[in-house]
Protein backbone atom coordinates (compact mmCIF):
# COMPACT_ATOMS: atom_id res chain seq x y z
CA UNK A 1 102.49 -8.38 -3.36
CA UNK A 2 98.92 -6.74 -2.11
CA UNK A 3 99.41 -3.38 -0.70
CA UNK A 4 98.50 -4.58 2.94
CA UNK A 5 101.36 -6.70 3.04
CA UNK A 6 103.84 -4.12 1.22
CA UNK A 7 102.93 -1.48 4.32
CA UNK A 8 103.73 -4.47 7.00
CA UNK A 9 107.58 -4.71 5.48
CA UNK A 10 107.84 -0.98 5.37
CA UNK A 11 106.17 -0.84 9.05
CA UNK A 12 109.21 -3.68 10.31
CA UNK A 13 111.83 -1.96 8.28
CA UNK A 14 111.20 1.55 10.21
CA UNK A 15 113.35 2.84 13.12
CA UNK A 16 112.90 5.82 15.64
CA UNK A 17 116.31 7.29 14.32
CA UNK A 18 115.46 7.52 10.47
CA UNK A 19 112.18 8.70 11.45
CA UNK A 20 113.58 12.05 13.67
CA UNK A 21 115.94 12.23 10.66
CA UNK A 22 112.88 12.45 8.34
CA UNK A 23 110.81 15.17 10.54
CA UNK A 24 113.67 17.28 10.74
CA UNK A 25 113.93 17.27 7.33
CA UNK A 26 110.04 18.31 6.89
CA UNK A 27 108.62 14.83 6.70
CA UNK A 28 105.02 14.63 8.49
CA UNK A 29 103.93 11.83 11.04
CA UNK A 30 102.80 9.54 8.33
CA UNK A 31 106.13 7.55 8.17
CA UNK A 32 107.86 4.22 9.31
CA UNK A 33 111.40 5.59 9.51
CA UNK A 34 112.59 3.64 6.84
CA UNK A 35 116.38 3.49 5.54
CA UNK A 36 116.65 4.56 2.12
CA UNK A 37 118.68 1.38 1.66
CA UNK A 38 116.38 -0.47 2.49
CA UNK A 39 113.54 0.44 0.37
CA UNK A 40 115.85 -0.06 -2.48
CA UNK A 41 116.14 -3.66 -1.23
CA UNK A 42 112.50 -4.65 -0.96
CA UNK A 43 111.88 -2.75 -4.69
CA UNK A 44 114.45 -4.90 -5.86
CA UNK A 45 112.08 -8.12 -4.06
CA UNK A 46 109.01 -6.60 -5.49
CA UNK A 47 109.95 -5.55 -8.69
CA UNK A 48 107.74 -3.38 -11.40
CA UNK A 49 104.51 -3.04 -9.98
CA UNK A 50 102.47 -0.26 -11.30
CA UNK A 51 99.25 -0.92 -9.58
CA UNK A 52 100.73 -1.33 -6.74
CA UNK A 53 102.97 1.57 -6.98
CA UNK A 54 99.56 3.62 -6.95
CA UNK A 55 98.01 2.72 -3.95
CA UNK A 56 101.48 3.07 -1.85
CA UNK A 57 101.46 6.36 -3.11
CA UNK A 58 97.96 7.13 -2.15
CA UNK A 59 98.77 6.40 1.32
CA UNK A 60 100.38 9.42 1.74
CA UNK A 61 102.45 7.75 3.42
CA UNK A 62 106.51 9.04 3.27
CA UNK A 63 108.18 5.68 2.96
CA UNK A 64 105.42 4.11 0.78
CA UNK A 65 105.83 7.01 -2.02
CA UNK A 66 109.29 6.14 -1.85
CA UNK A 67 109.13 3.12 -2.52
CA UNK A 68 106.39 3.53 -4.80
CA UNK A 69 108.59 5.69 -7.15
CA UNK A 70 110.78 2.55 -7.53
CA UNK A 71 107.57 0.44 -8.56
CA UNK A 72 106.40 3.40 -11.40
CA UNK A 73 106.46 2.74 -14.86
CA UNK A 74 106.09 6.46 -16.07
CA UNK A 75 104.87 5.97 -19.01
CA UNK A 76 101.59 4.10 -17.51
CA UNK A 77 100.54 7.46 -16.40
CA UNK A 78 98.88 10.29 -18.04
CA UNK A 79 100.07 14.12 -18.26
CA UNK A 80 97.44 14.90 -15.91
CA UNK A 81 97.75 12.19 -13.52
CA UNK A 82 101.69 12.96 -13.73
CA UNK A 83 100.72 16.65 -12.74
CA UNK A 84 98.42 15.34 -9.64
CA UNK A 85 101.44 12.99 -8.55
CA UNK A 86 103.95 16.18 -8.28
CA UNK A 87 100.94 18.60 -6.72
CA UNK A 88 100.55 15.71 -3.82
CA UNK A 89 103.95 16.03 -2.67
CA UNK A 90 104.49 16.56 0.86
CA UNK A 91 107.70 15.92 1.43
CA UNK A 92 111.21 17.44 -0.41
CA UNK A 93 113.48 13.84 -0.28
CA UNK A 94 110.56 12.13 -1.77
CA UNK A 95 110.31 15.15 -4.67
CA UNK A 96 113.55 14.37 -5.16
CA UNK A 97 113.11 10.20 -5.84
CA UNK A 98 109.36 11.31 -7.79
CA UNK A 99 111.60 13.89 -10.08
CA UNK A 100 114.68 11.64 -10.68
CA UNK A 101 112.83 7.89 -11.03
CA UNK A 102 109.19 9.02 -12.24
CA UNK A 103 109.23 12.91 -13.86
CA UNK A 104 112.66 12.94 -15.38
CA UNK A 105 110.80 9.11 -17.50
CA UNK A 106 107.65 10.56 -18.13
CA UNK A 107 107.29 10.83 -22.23
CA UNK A 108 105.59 14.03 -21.95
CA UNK A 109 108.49 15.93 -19.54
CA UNK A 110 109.08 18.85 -21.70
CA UNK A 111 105.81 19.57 -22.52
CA UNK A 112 104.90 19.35 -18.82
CA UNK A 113 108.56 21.28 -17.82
CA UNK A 114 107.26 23.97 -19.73
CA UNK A 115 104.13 24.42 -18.14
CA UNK A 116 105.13 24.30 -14.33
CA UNK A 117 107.77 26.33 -15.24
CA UNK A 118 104.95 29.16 -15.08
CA UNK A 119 103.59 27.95 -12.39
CA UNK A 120 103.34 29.01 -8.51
CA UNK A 121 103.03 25.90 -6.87
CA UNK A 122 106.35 24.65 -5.52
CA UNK A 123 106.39 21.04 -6.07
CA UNK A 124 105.57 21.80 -9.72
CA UNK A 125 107.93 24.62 -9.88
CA UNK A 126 110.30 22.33 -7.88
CA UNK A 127 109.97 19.69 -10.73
CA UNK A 128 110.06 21.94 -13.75
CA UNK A 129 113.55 23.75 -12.47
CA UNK A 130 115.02 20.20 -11.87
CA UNK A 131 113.98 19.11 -15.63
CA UNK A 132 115.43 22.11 -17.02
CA UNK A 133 118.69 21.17 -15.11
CA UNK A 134 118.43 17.83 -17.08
CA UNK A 135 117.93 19.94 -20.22
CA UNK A 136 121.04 22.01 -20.46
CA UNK A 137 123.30 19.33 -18.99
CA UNK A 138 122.45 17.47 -22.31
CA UNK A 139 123.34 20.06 -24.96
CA UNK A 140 121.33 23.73 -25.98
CA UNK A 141 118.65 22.17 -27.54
CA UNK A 142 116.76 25.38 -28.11
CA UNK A 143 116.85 26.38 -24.47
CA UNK A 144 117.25 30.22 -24.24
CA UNK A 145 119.94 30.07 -21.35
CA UNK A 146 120.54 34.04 -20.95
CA UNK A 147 116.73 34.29 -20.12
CA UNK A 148 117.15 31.12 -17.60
CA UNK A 149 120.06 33.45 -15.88
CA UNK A 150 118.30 36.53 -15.95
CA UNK A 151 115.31 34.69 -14.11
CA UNK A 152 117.04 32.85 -12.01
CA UNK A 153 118.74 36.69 -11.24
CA UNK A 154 115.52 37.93 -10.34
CA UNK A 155 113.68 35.20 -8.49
CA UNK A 156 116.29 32.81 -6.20
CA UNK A 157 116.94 34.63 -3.48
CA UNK A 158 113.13 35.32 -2.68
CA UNK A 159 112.20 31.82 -3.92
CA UNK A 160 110.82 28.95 -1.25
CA UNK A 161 113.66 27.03 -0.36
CA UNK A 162 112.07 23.72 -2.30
CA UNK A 163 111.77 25.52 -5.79
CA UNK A 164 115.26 27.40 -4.40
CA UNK A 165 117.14 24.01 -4.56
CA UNK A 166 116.15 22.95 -8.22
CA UNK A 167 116.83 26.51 -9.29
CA UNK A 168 120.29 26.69 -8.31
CA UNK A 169 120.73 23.11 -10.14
CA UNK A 170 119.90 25.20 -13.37
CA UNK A 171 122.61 28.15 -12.35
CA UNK A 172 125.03 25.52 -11.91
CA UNK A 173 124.44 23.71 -14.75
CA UNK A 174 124.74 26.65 -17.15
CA UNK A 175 127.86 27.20 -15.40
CA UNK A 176 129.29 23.63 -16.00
CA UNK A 177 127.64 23.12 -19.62
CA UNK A 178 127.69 26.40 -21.00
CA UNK A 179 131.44 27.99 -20.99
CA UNK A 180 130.77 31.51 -22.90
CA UNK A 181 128.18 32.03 -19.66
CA UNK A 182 129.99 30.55 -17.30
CA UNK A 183 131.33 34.07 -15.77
CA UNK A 184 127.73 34.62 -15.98
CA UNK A 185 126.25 32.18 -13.64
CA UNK A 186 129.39 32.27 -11.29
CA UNK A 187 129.14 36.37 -10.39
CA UNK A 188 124.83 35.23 -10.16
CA UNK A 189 125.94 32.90 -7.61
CA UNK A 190 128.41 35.02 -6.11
CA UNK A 191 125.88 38.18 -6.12
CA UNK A 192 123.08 36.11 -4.51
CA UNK A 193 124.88 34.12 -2.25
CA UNK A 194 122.60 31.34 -1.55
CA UNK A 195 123.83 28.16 -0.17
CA UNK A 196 126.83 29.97 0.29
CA UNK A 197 127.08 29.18 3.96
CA UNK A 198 125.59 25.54 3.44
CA UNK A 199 127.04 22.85 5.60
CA UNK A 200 128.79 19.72 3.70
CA UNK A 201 130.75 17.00 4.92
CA UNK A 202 134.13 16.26 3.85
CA UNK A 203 134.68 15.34 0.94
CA UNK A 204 131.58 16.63 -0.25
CA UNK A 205 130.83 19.60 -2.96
CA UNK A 206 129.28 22.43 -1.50
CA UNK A 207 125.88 23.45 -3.64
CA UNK A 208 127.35 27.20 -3.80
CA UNK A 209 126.94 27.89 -7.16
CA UNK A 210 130.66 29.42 -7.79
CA UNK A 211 132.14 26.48 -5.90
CA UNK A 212 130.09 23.61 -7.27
CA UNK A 213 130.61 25.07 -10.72
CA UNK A 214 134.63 25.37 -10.46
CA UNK A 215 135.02 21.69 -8.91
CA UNK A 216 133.11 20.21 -11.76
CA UNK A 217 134.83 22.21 -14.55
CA UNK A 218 138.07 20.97 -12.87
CA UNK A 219 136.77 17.57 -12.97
CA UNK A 220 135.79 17.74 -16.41
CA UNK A 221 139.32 18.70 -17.05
C-alpha cells in the first residue's frame, strides 16, 4: 500500500465526533477523526510496513502516526532516529501508542531511558518515566527505587501534566512491585495528591496513586 492511498482510508474512516474527542484531548487540526478501532483494523489489512510506517509518520498527521506505530518494526530504526520520533510528538494518545508499540521494542530502550530521563523535553521525559515503569514492574534489576521516590517526591506535583502521567506510573509501580516501599509510595501519593480528584468511570481504577496501588495489591492477592 503507497502512502497516498493509506491517507484516503484514514481520510473515509474519520468522523466529526472522534475528531472533537481528539482536540479536546490536545490533538491539533491535522487529523481525520479516526476510531482507534479502526486503525487497528486497517494495520491488521496492511500489515508490517516499515517504509511505509515512515512517511505516515512524517505527515504529522494524528491518525497516520497512529497507525504508523502499528506498521514499525523498532528495531529498523536507529537510537537517534528513535530519539527524533519521540521529540516529534505532538500529541499525548499517540505518545502513548509510540511508547507502548515502538519505544517499549526498541533494542536500545535502556540506554535511551537513561538518557531522557535527564532530560527537559517532555515527550522524552514522557517516554523515559513510562520505560522505567516497565522496568520495576519486571523485577529490581539494579534500579535504585528509593532515589526514583525521592525524585518523583520532589518533581510531580510541578511536573507538565504529559511527563506527570508517566511519573505517577513509576510511583505506582514501586507501590505494586516493591512491598518494603510500598508505605513509601502510598503516603508520596497521598502527600502530593495528584490525580486524586481524577474522573473514572465505573468500574474503572482511579490513577490516584494510593488507590491504584491498593486495588492491584488486592488483585494480586
Amino acid at each position: 500500500m503507497t502512502l497516498k492511498e493509506a491517507l484516503k482510508q484514514l481520510t473515509a474512516l474519520g468522523n466529526e465526533k472522534v475528531r472533537k474527542q481528539n482536540a479536546k484531548g490536545g490533538a491539533g487540526d491535522n487529523q481525520f477523526g479516526v476510531s482507534l478501532g479502526d486503525i487497528r483494523v486497517l494495520a491488521k489489512k496492511i500489515r508490517t510496513n516499515h517504509e511505509l510506517a515512515l512517511l505516515l509518520w512524517e505527515t504529522g498527521n494524528v491518525d497516520a502516526q497512529f497507525l504508523a506505530t502499528l506498521l514499525i518494526e523498532p528495531t529498523k530504526l536507529s537510537a537517534e532516529a528513535m530519539d527524533r520520533m519521540v521529540r516529534s510528538i505532538t500529541f499525548a494518545r499517540v505518545a502513548d501508542w509510540l511508547n507502548a508499540y515502538v519505544v517499549r521494542q526498541h533494542p536500545d530502550k535502556e540506554r535511551l531511558r537513561q538518557k531522557w530521563m535527564a532530560t527537559d523535553d517532555r515527550w522524552l521525559a514522557r517516554a523515559a518515566w513510562d520505560l522505567t515503569a516497565e522496568r520495576v514492574a519486571k523485577g529490581p534489576d539494579g534500579l535504585d527505587f528509593r532515589a526514583l521516590l525521592a525524585r518523583i517526591e520532589s518533581e510531580m506535583a510541578n511536573a507538565v501534566p504529559d511527563v506527570q502521567w508517566t511519573m505517577n506510573f513509576t510511583l505506582a509501580a514501586i507501590g505494586i512491585h516493591v512491598p518494603a516501599l510500598r508505605k513509601r509510595a502510598m503516603a508520596i501519593g497521598e502527600k502530593l495528591g495528584v490525580y486524586r480528584d481524577y474522573p473514572v468511570s465505573k468500574g474503572c481504577t482511579s490513577p490516584f496513586a494510593p488507590i491504584w496501588i491498593g486495588e492491584m495489591v488486592r488483585r494480586k492477592g
